[in-house]
PDB file of N, CA and C in Angstrom:
ATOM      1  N   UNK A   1      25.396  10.033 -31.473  1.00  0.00           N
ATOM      2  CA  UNK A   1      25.341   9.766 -30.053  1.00  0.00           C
ATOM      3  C   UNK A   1      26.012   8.429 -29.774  1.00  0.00           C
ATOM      4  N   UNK A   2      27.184   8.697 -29.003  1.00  0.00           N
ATOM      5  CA  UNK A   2      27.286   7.062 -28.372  1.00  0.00           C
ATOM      6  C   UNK A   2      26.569   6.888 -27.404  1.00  0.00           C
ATOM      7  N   UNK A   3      26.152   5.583 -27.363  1.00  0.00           N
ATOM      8  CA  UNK A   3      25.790   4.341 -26.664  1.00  0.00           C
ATOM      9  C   UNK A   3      26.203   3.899 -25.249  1.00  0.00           C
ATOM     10  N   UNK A   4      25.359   3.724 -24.354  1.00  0.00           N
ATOM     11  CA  UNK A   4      26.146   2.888 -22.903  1.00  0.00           C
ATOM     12  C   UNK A   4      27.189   2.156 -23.497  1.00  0.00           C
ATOM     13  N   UNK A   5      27.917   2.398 -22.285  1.00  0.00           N
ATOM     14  CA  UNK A   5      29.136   0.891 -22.132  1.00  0.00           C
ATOM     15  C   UNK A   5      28.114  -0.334 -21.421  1.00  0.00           C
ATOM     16  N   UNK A   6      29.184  -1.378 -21.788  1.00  0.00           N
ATOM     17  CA  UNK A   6      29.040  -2.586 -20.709  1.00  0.00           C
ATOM     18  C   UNK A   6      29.600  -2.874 -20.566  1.00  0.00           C
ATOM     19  N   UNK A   7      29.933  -3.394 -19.092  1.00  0.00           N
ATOM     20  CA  UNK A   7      30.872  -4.133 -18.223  1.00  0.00           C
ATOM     21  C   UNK A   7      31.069  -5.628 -18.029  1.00  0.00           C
ATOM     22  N   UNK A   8      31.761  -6.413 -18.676  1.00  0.00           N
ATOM     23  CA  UNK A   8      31.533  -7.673 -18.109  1.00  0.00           C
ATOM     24  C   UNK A   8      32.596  -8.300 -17.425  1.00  0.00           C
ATOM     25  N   UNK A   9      32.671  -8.510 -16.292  1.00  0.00           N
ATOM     26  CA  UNK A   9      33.615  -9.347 -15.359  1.00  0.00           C
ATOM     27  C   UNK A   9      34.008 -10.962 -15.261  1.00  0.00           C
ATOM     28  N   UNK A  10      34.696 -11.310 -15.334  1.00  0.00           N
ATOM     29  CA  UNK A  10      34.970 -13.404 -16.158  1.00  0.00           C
ATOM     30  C   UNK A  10      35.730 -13.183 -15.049  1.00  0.00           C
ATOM     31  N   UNK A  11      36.109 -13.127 -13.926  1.00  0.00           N
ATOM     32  CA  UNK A  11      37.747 -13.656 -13.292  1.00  0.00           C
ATOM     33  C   UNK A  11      38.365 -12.226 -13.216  1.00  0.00           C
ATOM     34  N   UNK A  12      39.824 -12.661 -13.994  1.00  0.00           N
ATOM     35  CA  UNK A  12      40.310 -11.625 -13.642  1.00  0.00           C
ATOM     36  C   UNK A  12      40.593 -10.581 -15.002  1.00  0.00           C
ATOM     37  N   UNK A  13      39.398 -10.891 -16.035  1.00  0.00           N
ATOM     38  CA  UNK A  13      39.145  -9.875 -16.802  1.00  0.00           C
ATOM     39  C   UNK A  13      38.140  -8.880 -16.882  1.00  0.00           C
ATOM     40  N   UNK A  14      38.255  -7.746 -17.488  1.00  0.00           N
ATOM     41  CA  UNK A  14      37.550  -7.146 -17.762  1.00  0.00           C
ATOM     42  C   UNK A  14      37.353  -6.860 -18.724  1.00  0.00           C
ATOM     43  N   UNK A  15      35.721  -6.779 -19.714  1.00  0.00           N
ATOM     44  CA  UNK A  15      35.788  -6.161 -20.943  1.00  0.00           C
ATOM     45  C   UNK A  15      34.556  -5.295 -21.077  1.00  0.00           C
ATOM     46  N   UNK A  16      35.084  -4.428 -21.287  1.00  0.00           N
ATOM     47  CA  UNK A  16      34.066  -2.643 -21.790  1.00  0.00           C
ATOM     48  C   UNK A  16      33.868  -2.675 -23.225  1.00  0.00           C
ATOM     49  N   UNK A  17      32.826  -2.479 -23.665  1.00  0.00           N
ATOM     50  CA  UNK A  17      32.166  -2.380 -25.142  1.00  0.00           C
ATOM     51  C   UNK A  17      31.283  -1.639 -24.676  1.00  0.00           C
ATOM     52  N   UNK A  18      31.021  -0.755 -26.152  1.00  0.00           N
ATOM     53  CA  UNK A  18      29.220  -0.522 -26.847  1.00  0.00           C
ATOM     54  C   UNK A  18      28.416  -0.975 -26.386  1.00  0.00           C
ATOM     55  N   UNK A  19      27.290  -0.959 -25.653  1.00  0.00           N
ATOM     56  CA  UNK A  19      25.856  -1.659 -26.082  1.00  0.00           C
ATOM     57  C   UNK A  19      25.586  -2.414 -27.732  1.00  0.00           C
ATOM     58  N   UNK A  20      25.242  -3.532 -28.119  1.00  0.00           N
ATOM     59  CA  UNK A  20      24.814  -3.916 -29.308  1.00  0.00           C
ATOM     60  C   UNK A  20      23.313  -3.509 -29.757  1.00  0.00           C
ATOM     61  N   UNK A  21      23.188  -3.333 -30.737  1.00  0.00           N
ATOM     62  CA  UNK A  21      21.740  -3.099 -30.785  1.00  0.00           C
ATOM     63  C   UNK A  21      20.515  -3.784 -30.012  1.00  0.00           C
ATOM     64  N   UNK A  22      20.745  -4.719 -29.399  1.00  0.00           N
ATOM     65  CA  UNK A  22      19.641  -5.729 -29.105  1.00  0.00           C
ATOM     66  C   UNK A  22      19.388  -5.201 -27.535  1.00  0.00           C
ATOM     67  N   UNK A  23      20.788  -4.720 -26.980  1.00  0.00           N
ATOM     68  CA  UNK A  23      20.921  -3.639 -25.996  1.00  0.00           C
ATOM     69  C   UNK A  23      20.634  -3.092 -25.304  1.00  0.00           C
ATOM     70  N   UNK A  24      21.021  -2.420 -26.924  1.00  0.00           N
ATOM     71  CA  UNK A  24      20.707  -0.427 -26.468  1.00  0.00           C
ATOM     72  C   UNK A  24      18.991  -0.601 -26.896  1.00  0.00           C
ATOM     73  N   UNK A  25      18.213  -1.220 -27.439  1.00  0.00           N
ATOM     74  CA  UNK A  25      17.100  -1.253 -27.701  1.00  0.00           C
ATOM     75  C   UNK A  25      16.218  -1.326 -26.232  1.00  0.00           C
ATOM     76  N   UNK A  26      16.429  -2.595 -25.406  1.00  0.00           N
ATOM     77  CA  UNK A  26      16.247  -2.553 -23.920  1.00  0.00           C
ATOM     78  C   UNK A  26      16.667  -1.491 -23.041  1.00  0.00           C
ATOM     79  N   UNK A  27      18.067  -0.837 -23.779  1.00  0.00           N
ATOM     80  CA  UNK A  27      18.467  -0.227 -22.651  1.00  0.00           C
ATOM     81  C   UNK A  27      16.732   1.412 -22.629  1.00  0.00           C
ATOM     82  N   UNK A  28      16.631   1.665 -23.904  1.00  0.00           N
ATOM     83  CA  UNK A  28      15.841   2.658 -24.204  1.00  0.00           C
ATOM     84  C   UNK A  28      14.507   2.166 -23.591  1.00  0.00           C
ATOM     85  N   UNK A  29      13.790   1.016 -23.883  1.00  0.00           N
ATOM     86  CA  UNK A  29      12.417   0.736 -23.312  1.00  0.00           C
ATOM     87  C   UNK A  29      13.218   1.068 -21.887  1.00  0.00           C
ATOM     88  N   UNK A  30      13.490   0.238 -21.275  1.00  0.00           N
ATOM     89  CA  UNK A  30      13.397   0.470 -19.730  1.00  0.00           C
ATOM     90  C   UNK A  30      13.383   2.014 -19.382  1.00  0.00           C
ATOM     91  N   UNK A  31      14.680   2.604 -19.878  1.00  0.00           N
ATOM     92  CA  UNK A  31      14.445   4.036 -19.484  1.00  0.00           C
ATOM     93  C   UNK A  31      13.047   4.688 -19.367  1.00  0.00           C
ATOM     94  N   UNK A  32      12.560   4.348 -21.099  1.00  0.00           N
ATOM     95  CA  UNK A  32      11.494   4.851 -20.717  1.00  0.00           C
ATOM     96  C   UNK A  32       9.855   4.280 -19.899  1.00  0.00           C
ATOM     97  N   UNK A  33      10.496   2.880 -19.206  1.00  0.00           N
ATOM     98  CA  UNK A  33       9.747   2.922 -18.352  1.00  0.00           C
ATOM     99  C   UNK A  33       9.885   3.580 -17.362  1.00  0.00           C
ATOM    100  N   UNK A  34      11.247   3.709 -16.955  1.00  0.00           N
ATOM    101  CA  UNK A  34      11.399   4.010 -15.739  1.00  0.00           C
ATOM    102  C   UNK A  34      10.893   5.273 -15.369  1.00  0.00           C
ATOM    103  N   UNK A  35      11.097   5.894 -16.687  1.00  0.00           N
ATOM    104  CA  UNK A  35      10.215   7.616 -17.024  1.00  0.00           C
ATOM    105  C   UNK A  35       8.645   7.781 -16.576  1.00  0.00           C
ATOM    106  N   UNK A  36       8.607   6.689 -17.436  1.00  0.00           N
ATOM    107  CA  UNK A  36       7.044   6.506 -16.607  1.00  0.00           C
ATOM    108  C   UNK A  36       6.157   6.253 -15.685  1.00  0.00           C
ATOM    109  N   UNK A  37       7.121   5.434 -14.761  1.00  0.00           N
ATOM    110  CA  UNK A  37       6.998   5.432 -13.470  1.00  0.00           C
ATOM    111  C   UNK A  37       7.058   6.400 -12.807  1.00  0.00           C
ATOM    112  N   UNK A  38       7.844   7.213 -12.931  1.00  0.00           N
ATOM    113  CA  UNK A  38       8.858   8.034 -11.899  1.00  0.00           C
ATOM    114  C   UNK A  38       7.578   9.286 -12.307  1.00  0.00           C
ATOM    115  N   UNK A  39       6.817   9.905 -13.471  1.00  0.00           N
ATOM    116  CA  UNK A  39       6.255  10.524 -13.831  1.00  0.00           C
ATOM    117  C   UNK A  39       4.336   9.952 -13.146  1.00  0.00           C
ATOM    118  N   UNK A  40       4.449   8.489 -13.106  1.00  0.00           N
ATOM    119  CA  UNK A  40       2.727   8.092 -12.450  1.00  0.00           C
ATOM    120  C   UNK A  40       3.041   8.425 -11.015  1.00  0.00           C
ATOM    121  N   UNK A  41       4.194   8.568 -10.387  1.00  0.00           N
ATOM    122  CA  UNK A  41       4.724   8.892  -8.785  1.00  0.00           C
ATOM    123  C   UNK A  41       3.987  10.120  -8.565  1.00  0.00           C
ATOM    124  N   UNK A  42       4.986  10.708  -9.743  1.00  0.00           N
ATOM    125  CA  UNK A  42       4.808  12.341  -9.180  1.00  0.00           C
ATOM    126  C   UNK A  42       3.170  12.709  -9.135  1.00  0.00           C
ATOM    127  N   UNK A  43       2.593  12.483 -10.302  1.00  0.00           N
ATOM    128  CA  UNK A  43       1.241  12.375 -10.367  1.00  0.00           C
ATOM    129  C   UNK A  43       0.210  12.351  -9.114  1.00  0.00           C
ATOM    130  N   UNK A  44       0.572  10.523  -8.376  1.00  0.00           N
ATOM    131  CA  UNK A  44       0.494  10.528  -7.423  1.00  0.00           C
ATOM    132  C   UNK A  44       0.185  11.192  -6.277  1.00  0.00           C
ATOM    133  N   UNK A  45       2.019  11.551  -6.107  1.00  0.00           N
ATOM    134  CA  UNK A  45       2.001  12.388  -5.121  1.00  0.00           C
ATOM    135  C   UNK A  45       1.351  13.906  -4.756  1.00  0.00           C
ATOM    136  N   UNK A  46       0.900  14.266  -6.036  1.00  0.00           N
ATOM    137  CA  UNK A  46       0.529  15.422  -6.295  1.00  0.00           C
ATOM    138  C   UNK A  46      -1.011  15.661  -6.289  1.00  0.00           C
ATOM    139  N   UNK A  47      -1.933  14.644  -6.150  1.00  0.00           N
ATOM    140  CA  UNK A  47      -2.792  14.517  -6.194  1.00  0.00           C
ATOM    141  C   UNK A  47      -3.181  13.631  -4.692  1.00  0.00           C
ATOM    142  N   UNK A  48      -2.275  13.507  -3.824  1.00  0.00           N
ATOM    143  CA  UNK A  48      -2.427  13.249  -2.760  1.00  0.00           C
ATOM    144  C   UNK A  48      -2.186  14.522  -2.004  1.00  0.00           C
ATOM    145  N   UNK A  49      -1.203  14.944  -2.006  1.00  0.00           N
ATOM    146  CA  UNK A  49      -1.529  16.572  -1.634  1.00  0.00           C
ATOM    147  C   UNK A  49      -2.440  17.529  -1.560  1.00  0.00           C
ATOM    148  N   UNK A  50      -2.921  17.708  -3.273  1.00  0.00           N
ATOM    149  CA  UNK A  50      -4.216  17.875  -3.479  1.00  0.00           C
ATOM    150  C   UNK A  50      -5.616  17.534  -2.412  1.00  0.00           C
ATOM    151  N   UNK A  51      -5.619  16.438  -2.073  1.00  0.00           N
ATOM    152  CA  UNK A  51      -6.914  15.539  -1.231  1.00  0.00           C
ATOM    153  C   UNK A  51      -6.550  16.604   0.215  1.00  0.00           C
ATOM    154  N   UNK A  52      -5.176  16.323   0.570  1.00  0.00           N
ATOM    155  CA  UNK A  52      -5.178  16.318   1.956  1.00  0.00           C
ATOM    156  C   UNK A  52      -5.408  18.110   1.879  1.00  0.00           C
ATOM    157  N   UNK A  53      -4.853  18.827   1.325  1.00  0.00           N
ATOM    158  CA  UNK A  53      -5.406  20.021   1.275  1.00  0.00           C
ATOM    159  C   UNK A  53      -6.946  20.386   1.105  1.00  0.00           C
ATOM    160  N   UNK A  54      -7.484  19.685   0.247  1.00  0.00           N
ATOM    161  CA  UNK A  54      -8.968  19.637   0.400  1.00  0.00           C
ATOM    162  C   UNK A  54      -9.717  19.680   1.597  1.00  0.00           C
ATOM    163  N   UNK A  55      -8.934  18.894   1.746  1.00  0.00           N
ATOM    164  CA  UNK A  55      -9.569  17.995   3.593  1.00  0.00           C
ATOM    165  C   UNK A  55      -9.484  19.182   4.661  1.00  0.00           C
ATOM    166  N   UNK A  56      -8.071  20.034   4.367  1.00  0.00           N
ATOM    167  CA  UNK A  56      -8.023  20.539   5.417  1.00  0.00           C
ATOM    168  C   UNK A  56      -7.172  19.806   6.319  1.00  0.00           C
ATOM    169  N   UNK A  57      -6.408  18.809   6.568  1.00  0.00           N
ATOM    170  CA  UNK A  57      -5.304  18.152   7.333  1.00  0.00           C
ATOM    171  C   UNK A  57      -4.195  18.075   6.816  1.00  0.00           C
ATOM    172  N   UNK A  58      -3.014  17.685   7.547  1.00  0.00           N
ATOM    173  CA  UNK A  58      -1.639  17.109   7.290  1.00  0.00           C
ATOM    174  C   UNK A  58      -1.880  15.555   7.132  1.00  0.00           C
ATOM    175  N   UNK A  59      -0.271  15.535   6.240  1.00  0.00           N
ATOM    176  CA  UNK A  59      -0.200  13.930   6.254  1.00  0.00           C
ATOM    177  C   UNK A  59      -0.539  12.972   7.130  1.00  0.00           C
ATOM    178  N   UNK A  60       0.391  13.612   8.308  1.00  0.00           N
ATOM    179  CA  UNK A  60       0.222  13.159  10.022  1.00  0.00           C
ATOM    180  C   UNK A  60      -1.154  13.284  10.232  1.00  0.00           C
ATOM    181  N   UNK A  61      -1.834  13.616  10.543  1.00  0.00           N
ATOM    182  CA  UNK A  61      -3.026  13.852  10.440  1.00  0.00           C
ATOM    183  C   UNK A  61      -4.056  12.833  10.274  1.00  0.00           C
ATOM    184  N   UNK A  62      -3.853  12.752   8.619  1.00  0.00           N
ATOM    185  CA  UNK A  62      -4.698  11.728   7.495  1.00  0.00           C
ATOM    186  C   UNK A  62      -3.827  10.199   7.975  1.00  0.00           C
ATOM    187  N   UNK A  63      -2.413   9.945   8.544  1.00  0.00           N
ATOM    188  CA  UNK A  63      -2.217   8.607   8.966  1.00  0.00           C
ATOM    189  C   UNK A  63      -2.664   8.194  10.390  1.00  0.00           C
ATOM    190  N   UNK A  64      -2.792   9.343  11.235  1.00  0.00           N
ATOM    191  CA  UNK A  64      -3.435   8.899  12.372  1.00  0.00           C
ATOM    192  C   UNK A  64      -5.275   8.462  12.288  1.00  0.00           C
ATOM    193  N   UNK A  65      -6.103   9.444  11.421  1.00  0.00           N
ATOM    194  CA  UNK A  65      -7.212   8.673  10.841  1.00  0.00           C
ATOM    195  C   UNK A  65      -7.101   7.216  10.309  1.00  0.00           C
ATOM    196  N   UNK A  66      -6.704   6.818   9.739  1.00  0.00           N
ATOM    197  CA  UNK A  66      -6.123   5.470   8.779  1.00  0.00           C
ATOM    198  C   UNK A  66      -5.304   4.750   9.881  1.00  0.00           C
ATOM    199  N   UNK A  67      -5.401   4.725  11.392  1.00  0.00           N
ATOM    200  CA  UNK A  67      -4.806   4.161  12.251  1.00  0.00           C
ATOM    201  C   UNK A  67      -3.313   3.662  12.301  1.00  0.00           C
ATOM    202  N   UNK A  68      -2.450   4.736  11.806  1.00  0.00           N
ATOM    203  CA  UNK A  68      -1.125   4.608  11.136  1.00  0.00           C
ATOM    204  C   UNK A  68      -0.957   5.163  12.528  1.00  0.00           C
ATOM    205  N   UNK A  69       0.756   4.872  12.770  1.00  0.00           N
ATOM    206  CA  UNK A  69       1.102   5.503  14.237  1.00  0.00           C
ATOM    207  C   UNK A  69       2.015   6.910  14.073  1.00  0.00           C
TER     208      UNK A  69
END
């Protein structure tokens, strides 16, 4: 598998490389934070749905209770 590029801009150069290991190591945690985020969202959202179906209301609904406009 290759590796991200990187971009680095000085003026009026440009230079594209590999990721180095020290990197691509960050580049992988973040992803998989970002995985994990994006996965506690859905969760979330899905379990807010859940409620409001319980309830018996819409979103609209549940923000006009909660004095939302």
């Amino acid at each position: 598998m290759t590796r991200p590029f990187v971009r680095i801009i000085d003026g009026d150069s440009v230079i594209e490389r590999e990721m180095n290991d020290v990197e691509y190591e960050q580049y992988l945690t973040d992803q998989d934070m970002f995985e994990a985020e994006r996965q506690a969202s859905i969760e979330k959202e899905k379990a807010r749905e859940a409620l409001l179906a319980r309830l018996g209301i819409t979103a609209e609904e549940a923000q006009l209770l909660l004095g939302g406009q």
